[in-house]
C-alpha atoms as a PDB file:
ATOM      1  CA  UNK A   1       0.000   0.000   0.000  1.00  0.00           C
ATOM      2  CA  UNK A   2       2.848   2.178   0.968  1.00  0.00           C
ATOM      3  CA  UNK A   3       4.422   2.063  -2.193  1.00  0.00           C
ATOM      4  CA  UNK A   4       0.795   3.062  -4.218  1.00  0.00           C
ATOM      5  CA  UNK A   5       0.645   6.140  -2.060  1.00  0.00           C
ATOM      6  CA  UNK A   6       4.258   7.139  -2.969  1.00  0.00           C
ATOM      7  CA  UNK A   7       3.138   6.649  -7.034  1.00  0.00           C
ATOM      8  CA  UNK A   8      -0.092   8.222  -6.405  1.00  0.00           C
ATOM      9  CA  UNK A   9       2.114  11.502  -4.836  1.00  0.00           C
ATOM     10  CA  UNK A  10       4.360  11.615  -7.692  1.00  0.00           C
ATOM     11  CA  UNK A  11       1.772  11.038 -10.313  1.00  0.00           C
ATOM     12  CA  UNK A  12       0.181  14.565  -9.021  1.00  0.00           C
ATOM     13  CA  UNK A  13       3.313  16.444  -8.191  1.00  0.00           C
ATOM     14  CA  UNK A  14       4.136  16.016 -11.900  1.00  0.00           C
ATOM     15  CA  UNK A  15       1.097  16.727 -13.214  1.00  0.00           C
ATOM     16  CA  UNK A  16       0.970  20.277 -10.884  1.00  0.00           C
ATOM     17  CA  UNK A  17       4.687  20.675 -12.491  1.00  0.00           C
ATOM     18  CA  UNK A  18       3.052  20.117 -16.258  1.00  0.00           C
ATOM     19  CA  UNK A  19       0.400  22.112 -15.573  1.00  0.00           C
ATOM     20  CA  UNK A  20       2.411  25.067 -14.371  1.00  0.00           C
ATOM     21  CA  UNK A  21       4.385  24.790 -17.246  1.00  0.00           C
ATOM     22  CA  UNK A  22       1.895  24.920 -20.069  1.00  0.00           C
ATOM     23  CA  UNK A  23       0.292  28.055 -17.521  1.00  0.00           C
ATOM     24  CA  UNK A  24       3.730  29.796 -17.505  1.00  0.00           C
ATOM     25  CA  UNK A  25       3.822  29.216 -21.791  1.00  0.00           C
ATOM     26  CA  UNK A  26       0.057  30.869 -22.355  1.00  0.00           C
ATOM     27  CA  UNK A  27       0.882  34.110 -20.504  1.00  0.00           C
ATOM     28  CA  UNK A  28       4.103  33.887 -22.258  1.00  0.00           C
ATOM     29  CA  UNK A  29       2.692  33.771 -25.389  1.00  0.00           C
ATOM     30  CA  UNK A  30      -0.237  36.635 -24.082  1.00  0.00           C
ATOM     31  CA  UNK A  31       2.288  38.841 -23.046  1.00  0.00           C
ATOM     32  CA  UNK A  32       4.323  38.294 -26.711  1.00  0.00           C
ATOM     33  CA  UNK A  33       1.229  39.046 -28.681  1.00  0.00           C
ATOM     34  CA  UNK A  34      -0.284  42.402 -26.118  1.00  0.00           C
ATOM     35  CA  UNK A  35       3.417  43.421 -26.618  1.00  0.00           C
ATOM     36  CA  UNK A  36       3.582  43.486 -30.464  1.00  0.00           C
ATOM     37  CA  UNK A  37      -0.272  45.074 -30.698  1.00  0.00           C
ATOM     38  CA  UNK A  38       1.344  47.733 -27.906  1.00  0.00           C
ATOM     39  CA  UNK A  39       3.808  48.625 -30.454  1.00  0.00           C
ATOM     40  CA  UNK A  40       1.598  48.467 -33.474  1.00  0.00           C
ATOM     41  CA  UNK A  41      -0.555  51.188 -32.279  1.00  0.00           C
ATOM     42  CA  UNK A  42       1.544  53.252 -30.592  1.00  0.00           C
ATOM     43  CA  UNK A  43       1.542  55.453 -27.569  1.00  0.00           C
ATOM     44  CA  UNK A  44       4.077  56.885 -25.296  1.00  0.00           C
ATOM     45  CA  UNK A  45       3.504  54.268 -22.507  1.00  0.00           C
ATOM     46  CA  UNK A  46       2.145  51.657 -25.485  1.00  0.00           C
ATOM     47  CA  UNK A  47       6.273  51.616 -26.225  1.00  0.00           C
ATOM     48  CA  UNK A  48       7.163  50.951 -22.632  1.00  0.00           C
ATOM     49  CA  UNK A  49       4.691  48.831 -22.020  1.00  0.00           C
ATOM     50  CA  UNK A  50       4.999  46.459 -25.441  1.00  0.00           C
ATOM     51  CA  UNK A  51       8.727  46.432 -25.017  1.00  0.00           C
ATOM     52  CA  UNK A  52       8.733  44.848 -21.121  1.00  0.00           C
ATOM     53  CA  UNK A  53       6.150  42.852 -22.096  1.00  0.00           C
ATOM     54  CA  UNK A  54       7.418  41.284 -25.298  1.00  0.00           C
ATOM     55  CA  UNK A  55      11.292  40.710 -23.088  1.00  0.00           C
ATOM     56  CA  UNK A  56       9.281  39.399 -20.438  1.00  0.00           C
ATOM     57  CA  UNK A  57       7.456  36.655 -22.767  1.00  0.00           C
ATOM     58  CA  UNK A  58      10.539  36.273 -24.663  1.00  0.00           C
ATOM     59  CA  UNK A  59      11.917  35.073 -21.210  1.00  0.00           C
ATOM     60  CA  UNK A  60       9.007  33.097 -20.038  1.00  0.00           C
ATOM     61  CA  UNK A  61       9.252  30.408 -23.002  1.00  0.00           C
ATOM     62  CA  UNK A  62      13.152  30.187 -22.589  1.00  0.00           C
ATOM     63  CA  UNK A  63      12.678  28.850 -18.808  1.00  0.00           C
END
């Protein structure tokens, strides 16, 4: 029984780990595409803004 419960726990650590993951890659991928429509229409902060956010997702999908 002991060694069930010790499959079960890993089964669901992983699967929070996975899930975290593919979470992490969506707002990486937001971010990316808010970024570039920032900087298609521009406005003074719209430049700020699009430039952090597009780094920022850049650096999300390398991790």
């Amino acid at each position: 029984m002991e060694s069930f419960h010790n499959i079960y726990i890993h089964s669901i650590t992983k699967y929070k780990s996975m899930k975290d993951d593919t979470t992490r890659e969506i707002i990486a991928i937001i971010a990316i595409i808010l970024g570039v429509l920032m900087l298609i229409y521009p406005q003074l902060v719209g430049y700020l803004a699009g430039l952090f956010l597009i780094i920022y997702g850049i650096l999300e999908l390398i991790k």
